[in-house]
C-alpha atoms as a PDB file:
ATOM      1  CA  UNK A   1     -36.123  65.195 -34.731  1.00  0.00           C
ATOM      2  CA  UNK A   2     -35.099  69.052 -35.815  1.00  0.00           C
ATOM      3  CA  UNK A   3     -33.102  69.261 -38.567  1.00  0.00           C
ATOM      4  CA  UNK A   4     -32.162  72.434 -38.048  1.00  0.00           C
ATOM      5  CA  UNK A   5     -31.945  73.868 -34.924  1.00  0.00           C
ATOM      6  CA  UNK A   6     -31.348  77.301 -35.356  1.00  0.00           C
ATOM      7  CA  UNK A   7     -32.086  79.622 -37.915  1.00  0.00           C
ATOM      8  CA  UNK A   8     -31.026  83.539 -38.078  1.00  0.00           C
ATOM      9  CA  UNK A   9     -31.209  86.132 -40.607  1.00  0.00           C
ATOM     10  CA  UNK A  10     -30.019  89.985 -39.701  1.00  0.00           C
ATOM     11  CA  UNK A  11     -30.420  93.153 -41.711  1.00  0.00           C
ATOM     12  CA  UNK A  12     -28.839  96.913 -40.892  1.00  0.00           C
ATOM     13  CA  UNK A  13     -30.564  99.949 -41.995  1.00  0.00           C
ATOM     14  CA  UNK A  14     -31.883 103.625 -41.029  1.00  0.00           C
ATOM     15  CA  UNK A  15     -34.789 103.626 -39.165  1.00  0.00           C
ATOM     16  CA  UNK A  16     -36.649 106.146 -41.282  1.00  0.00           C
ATOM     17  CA  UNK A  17     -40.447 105.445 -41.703  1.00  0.00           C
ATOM     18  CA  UNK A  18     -40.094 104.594 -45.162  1.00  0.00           C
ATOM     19  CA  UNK A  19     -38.203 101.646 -44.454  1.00  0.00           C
ATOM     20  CA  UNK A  20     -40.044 100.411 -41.569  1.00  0.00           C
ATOM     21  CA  UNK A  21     -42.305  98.927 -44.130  1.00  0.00           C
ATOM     22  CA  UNK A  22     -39.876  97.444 -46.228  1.00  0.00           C
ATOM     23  CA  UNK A  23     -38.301  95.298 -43.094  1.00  0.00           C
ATOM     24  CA  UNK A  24     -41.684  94.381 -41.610  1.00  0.00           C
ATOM     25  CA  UNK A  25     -42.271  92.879 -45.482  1.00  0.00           C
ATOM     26  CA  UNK A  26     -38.860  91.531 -45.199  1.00  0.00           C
ATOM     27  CA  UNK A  27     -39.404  89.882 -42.119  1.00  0.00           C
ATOM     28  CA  UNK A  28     -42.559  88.433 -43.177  1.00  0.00           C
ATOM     29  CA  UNK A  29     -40.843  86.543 -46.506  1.00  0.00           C
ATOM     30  CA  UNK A  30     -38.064  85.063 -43.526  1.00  0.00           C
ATOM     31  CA  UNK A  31     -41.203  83.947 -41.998  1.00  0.00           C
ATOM     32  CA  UNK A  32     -42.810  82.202 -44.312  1.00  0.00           C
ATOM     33  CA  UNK A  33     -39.463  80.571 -46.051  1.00  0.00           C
ATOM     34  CA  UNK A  34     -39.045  79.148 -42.289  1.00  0.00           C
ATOM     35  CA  UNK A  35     -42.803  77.632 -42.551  1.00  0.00           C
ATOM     36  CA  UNK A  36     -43.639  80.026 -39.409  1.00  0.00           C
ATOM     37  CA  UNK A  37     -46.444  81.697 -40.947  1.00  0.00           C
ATOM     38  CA  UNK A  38     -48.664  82.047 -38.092  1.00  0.00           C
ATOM     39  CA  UNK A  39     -46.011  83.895 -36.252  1.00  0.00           C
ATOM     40  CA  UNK A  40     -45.843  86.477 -38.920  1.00  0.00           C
ATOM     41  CA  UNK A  41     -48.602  89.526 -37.895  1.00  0.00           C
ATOM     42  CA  UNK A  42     -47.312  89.398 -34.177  1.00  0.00           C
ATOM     43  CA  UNK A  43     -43.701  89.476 -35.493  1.00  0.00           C
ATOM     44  CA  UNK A  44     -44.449  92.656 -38.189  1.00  0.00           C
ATOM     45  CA  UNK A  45     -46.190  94.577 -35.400  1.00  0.00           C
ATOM     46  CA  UNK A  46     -43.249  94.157 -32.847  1.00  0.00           C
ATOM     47  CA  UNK A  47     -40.735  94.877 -35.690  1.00  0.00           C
ATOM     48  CA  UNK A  48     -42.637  98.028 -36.486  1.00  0.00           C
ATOM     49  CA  UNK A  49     -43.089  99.077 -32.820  1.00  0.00           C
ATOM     50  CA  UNK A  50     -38.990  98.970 -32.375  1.00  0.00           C
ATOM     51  CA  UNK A  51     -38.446 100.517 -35.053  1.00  0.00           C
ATOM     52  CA  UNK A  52     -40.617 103.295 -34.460  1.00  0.00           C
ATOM     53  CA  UNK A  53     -39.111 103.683 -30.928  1.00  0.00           C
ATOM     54  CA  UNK A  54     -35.748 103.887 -32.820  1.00  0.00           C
ATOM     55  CA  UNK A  55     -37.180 106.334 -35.652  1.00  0.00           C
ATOM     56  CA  UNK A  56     -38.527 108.485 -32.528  1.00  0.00           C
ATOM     57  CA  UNK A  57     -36.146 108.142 -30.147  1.00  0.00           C
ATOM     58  CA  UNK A  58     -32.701 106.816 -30.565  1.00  0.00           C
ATOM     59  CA  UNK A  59     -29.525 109.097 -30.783  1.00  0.00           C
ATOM     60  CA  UNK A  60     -27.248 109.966 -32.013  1.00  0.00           C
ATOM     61  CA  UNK A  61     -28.253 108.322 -34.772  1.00  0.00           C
ATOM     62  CA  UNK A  62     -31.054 105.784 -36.370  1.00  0.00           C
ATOM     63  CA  UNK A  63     -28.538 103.064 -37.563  1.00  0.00           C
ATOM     64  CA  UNK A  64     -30.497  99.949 -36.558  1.00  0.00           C
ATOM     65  CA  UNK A  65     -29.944  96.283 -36.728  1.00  0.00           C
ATOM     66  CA  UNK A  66     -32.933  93.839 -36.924  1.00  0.00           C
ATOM     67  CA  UNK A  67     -32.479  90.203 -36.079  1.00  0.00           C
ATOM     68  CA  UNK A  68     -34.793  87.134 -36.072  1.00  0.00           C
ATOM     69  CA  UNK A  69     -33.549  83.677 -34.479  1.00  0.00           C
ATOM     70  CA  UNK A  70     -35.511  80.956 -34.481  1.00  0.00           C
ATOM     71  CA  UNK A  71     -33.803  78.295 -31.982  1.00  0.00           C
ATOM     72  CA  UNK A  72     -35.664  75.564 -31.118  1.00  0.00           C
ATOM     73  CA  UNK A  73     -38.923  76.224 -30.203  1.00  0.00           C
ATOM     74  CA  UNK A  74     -38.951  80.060 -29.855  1.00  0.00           C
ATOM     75  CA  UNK A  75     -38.821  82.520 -32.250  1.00  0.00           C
ATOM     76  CA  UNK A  76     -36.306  86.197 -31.233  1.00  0.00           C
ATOM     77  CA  UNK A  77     -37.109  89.179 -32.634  1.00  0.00           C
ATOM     78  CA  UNK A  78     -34.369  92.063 -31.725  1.00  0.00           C
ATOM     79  CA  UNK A  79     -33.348  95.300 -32.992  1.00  0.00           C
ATOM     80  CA  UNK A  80     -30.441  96.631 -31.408  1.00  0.00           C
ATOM     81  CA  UNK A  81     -29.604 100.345 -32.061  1.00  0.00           C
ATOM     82  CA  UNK A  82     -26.794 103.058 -30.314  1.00  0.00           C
ATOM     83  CA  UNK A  83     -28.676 105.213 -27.758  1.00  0.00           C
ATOM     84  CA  UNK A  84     -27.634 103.756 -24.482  1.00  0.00           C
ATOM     85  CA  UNK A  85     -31.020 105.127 -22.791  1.00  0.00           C
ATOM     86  CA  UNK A  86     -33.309 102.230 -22.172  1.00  0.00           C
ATOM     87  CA  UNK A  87     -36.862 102.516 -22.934  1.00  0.00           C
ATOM     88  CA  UNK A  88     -39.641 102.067 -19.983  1.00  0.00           C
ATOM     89  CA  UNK A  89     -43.060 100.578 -20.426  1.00  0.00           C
ATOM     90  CA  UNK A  90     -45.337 102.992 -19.362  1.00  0.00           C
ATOM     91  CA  UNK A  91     -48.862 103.708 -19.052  1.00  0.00           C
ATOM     92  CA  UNK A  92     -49.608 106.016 -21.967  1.00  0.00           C
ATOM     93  CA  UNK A  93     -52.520 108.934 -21.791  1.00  0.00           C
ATOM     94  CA  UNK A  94     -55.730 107.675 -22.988  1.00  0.00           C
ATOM     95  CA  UNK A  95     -55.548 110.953 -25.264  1.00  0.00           C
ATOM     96  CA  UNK A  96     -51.974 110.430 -26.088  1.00  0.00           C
ATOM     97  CA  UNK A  97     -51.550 109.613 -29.469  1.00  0.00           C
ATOM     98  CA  UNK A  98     -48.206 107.642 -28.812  1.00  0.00           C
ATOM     99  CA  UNK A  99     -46.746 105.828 -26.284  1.00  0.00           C
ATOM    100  CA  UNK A 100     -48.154 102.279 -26.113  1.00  0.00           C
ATOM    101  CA  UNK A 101     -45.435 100.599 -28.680  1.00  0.00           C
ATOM    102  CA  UNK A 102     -43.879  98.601 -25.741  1.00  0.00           C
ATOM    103  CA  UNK A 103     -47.305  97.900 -24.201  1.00  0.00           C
ATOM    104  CA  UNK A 104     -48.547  96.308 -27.747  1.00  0.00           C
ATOM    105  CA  UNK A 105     -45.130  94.062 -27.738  1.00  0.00           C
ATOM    106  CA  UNK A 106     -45.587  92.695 -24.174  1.00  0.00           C
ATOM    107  CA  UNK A 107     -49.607  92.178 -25.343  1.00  0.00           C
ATOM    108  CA  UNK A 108     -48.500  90.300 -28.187  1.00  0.00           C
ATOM    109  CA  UNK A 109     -45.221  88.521 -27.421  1.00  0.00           C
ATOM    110  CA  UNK A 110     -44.477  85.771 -24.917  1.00  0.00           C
ATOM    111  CA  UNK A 111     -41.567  87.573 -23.324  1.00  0.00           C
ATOM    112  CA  UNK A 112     -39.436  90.848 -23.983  1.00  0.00           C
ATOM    113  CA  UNK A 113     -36.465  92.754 -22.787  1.00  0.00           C
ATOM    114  CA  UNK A 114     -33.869  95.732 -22.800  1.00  0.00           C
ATOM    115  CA  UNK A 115     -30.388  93.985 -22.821  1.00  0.00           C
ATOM    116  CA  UNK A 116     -27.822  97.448 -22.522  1.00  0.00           C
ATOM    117  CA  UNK A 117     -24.842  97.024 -24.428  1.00  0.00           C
ATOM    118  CA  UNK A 118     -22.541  99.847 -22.742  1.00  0.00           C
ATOM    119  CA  UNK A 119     -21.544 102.372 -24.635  1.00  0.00           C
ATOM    120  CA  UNK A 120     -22.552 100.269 -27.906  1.00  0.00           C
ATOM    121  CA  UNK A 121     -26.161 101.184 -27.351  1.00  0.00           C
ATOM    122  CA  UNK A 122     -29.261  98.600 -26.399  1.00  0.00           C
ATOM    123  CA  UNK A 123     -30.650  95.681 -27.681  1.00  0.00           C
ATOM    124  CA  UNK A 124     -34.799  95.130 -27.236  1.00  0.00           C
ATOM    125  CA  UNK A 125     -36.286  92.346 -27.948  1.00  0.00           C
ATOM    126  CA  UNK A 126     -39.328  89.936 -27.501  1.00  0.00           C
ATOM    127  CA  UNK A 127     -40.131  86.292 -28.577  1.00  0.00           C
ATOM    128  CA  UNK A 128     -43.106  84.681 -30.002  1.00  0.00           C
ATOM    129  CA  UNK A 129     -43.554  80.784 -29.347  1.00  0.00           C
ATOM    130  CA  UNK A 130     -43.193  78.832 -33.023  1.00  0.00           C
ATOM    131  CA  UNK A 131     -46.005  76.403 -33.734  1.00  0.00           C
ATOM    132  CA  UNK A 132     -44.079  72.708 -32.733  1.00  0.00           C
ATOM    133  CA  UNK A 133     -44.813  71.690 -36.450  1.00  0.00           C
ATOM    134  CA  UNK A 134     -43.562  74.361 -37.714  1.00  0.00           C
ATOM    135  CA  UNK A 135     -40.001  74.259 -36.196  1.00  0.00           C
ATOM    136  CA  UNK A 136     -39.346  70.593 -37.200  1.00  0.00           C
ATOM    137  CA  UNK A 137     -40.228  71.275 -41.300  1.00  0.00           C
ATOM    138  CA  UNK A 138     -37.376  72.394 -43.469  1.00  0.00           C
ATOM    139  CA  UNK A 139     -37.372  75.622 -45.174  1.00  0.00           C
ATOM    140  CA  UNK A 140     -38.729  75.924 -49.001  1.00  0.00           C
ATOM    141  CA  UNK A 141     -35.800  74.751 -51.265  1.00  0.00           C
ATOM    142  CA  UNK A 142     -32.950  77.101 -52.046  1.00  0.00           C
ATOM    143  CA  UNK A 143     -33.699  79.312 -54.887  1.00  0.00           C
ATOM    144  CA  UNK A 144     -31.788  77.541 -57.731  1.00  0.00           C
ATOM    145  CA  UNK A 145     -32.205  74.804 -56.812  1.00  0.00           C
ATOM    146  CA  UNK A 146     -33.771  71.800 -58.951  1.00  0.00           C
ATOM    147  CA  UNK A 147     -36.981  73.600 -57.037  1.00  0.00           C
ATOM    148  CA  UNK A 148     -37.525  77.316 -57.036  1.00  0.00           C
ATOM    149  CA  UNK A 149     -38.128  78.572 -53.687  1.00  0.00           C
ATOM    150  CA  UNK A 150     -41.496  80.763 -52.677  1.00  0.00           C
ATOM    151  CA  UNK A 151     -40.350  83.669 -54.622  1.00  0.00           C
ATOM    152  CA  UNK A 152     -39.691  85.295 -57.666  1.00  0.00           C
ATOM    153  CA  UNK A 153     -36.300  86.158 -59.151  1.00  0.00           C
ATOM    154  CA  UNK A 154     -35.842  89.743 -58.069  1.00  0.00           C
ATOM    155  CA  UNK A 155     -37.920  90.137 -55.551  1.00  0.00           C
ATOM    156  CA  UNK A 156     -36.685  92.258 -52.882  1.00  0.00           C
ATOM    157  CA  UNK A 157     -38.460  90.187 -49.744  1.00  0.00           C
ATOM    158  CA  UNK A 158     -35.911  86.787 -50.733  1.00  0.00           C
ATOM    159  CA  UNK A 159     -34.756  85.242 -47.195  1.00  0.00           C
ATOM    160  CA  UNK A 160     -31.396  86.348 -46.172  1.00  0.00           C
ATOM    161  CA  UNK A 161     -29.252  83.096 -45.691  1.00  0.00           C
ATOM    162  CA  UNK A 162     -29.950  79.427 -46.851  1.00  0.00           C
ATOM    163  CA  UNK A 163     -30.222  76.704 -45.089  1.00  0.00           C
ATOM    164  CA  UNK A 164     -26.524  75.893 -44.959  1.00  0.00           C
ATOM    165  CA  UNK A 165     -26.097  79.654 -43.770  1.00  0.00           C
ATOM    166  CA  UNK A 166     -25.075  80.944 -47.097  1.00  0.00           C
ATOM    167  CA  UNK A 167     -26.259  84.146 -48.701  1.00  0.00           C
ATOM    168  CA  UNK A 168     -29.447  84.131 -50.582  1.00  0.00           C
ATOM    169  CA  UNK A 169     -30.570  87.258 -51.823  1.00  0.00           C
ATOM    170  CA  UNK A 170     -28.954  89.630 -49.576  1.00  0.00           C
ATOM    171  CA  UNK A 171     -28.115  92.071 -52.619  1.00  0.00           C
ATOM    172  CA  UNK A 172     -31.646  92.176 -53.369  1.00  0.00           C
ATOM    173  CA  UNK A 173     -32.613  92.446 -49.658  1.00  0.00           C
ATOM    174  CA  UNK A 174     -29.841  94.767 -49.247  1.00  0.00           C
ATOM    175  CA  UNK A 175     -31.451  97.236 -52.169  1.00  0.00           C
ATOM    176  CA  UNK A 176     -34.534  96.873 -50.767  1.00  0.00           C
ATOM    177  CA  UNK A 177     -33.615  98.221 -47.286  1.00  0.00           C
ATOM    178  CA  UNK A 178     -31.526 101.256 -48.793  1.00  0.00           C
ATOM    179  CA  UNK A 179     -33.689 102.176 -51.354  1.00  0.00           C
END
């Protein structure tokens, strides 16, 4: 039986390369609170790869917003931005020095997509298949709790909604992401 079904955290931010590295760490904490561990260097290199393409590419601006779902069995990572172009998989030059981000996601992910969203932008996306185990264990207790959670008070990487879907260290999440 799976006690929870569906679990989703979301974070907005600039997609400047200095906080591509905070998010990917972000991401990784999620991860691990949800027990999906071995999900967690696929999911930071597709995180990094969108947001690169949004750094790079997106106008008229590089307001972002990264989402993870698990539901079920299957693990959605997305990053929707506001350039309506849609992005094309292509085969890159073999002296190019860029290029291969969406080739890397569809190596690494089970399936991914461009969903446009009209004038609103795009949303891309790919999914990683959670380990069956994984998906049916609760996350680590709720920090303050009678048992701490995974990490310490402060730390910028704390998961971004309980269990119950209330905020758990967004503010420090938050600070994190806008430096």
């Amino acid at each position: 039986m799976i006690s929870q079904p569906s679990r989703h955290c979301a974070v907005e931010l600039q997609a400047l390369p200095s906080r591509i590295g905070q998010v990917r760490r972000i991401v990784s904490a999620q991860l691990r609170y949800w027990h999906l561990d071995p999900l967690i260097d696929q999911a930071a290199l597709g995180v990094t790869e969108l947001l690169t393409n949004v750094h790079r590419h997106a106008q008229p601006d590089k307001t972002c917003t990264v989402e993870i779902e698990l539901l079920l069995d299957r693990l959605t990572v997305s990053v929707h931005d506001h350039d309506p172009r849609l992005p094309t998989l292509r085969e890159p030059d073999l002296l190019a020095t860029s290029g291969r981000g969406l080739a890397l996601i569809a190596a690494v992910s089970e399936s991914w997509g461009v969903r446009p969203r009209g004038d609103a932008g795009k949303v891309v996306w790919f999914t990683l298949p959670a380990p069956s185990d994984a998906v049916a264990l609760p996350p680590y207790p709720v920090y303050g709790s009678t048992t701490e959670g995974p990490f310490p008070a402060g730390d910028a990487a704390l998961p971004f909604r309980a269990p119950d879907g209330a905020p758990l260290g967004a503010a420090a999440a938050r600070s994190a992401v806008a430096g």
